[in-house]
C-alpha atoms as a PDB file:
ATOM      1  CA  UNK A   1       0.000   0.000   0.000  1.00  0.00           C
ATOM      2  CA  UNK A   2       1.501   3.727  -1.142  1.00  0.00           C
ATOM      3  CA  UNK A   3      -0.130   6.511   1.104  1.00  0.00           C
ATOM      4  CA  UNK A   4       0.993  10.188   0.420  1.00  0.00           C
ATOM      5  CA  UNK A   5       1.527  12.988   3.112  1.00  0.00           C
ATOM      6  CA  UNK A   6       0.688  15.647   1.538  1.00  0.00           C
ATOM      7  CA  UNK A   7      -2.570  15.079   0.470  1.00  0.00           C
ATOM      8  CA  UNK A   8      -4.516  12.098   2.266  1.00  0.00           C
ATOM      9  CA  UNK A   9      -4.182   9.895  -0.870  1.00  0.00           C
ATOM     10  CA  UNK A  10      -3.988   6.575  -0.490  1.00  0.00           C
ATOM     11  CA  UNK A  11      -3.745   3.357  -3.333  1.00  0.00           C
ATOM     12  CA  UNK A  12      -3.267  -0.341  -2.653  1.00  0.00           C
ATOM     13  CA  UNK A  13      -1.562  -2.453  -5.081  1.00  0.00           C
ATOM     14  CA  UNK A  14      -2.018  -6.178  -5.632  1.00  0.00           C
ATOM     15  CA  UNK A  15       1.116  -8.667  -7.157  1.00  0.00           C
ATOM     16  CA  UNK A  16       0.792 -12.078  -7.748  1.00  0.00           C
ATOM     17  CA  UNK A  17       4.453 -12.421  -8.684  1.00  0.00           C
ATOM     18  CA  UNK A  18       3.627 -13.457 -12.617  1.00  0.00           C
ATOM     19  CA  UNK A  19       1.863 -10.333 -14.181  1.00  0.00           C
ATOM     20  CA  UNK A  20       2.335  -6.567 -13.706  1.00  0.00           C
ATOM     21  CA  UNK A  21       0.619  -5.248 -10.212  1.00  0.00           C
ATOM     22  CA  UNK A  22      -2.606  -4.076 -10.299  1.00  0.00           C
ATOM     23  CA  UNK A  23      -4.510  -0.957  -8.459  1.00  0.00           C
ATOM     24  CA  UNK A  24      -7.085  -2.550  -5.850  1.00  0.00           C
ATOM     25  CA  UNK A  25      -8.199   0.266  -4.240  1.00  0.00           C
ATOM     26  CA  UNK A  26      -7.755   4.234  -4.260  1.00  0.00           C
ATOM     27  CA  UNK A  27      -9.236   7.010  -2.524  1.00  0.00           C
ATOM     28  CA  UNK A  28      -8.580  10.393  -1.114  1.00  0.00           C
ATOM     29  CA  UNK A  29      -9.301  11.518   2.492  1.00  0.00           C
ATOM     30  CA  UNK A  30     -11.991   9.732   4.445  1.00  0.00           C
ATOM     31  CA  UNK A  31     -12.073   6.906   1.699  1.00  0.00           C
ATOM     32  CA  UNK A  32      -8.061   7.127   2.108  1.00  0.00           C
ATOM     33  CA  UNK A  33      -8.242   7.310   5.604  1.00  0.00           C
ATOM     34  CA  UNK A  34     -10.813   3.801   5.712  1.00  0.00           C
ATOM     35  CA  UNK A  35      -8.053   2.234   3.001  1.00  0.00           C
ATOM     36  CA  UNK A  36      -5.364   2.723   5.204  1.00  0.00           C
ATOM     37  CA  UNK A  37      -7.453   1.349   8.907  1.00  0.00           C
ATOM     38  CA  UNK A  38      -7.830  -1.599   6.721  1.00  0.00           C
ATOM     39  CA  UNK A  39      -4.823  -1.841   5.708  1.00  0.00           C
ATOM     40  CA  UNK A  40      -3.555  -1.664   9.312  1.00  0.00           C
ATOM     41  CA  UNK A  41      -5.727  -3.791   9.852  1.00  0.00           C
ATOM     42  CA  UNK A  42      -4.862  -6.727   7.841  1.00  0.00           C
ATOM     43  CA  UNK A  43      -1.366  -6.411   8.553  1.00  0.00           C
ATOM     44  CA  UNK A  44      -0.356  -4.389   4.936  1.00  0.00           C
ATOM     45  CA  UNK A  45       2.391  -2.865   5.110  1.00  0.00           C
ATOM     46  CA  UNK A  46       2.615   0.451   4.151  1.00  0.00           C
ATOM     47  CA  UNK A  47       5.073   2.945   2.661  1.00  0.00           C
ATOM     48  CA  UNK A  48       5.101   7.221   1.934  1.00  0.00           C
ATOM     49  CA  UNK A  49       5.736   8.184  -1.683  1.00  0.00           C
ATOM     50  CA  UNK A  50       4.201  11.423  -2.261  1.00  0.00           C
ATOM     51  CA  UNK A  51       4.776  11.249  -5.692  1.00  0.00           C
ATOM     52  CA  UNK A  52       4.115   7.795  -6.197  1.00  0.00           C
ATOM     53  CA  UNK A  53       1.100   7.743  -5.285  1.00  0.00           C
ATOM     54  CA  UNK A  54       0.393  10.918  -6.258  1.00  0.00           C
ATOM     55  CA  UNK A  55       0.774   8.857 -10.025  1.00  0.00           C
ATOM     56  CA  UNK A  56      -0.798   5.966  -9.475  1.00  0.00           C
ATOM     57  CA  UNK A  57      -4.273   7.648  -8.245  1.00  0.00           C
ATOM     58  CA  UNK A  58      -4.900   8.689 -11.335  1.00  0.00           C
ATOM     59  CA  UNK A  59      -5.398   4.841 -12.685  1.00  0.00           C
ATOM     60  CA  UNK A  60      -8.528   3.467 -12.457  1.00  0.00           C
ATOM     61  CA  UNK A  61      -9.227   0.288 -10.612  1.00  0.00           C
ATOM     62  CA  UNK A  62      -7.974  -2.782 -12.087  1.00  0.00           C
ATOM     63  CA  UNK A  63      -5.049  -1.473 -14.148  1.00  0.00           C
ATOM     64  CA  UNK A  64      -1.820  -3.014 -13.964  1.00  0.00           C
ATOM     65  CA  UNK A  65       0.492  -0.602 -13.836  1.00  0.00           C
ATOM     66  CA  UNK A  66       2.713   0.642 -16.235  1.00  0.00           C
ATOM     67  CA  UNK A  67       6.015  -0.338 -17.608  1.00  0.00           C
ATOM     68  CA  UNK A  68       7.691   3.398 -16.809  1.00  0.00           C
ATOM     69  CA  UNK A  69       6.729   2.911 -12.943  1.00  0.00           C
ATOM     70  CA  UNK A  70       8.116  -0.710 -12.933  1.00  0.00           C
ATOM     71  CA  UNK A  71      11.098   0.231 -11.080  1.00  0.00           C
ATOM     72  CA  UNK A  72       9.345   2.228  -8.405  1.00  0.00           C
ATOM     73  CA  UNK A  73       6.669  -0.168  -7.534  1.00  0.00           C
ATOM     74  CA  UNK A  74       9.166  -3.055  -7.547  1.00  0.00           C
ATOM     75  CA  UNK A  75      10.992  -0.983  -4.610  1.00  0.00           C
ATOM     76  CA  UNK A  76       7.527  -0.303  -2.863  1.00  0.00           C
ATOM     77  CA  UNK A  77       7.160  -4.617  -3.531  1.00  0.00           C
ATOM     78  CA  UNK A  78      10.546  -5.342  -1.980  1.00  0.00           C
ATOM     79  CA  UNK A  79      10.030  -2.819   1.050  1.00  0.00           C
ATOM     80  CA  UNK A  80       6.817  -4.819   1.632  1.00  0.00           C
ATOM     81  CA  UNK A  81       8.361  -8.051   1.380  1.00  0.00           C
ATOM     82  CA  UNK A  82      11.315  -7.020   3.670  1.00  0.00           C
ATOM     83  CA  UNK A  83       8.727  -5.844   6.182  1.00  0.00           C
ATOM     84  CA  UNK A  84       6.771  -9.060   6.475  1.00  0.00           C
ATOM     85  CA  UNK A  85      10.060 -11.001   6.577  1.00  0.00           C
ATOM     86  CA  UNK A  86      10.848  -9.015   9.523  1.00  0.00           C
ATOM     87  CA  UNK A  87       7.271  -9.432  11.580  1.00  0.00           C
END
């Protein structure tokens, strides 16, 4: 999950490990907030990328994501991994 600071964005990412990840939910303030309780919730980790996220809001649900933003997401993937290693 990539929340922003700025702005109380927040979009949740799905990756099954074979195809590109895909946007699974989005939202901005009280949506973003309920996204992110969840998220807590379920034991998601999450990560701060203003810019990111400020990016991938703008897909619509469903999309994989695309190739240019590859390289950031697959950081955001391996910060999430490296977090549930460590839990």
């Amino acid at each position: 999950m990539i929340i922003g600071t700025g702005h109380r964005i927040a979009v949740a990412l799905e990756y099954d490990g074979q195809n590109a990840p895909t946007v699974t939910a989005k939202g901005v303030n009280d949506v973003a907030d309920r996204i992110v309780e969840t998220a807590i919730e379920y034991g998601v980790p999450l990560q701060r990328n203003d810019g990111l996220v400020g990016i991938l809001a703008k897909l619509e649900l469903g999309d994989e994501i695309p190739e240019n933003l590859y390289r950031a997401v697959a950081e955001v993937i391996a910060f999430a991994y490296l977090v549930r290693a460590q839990m």
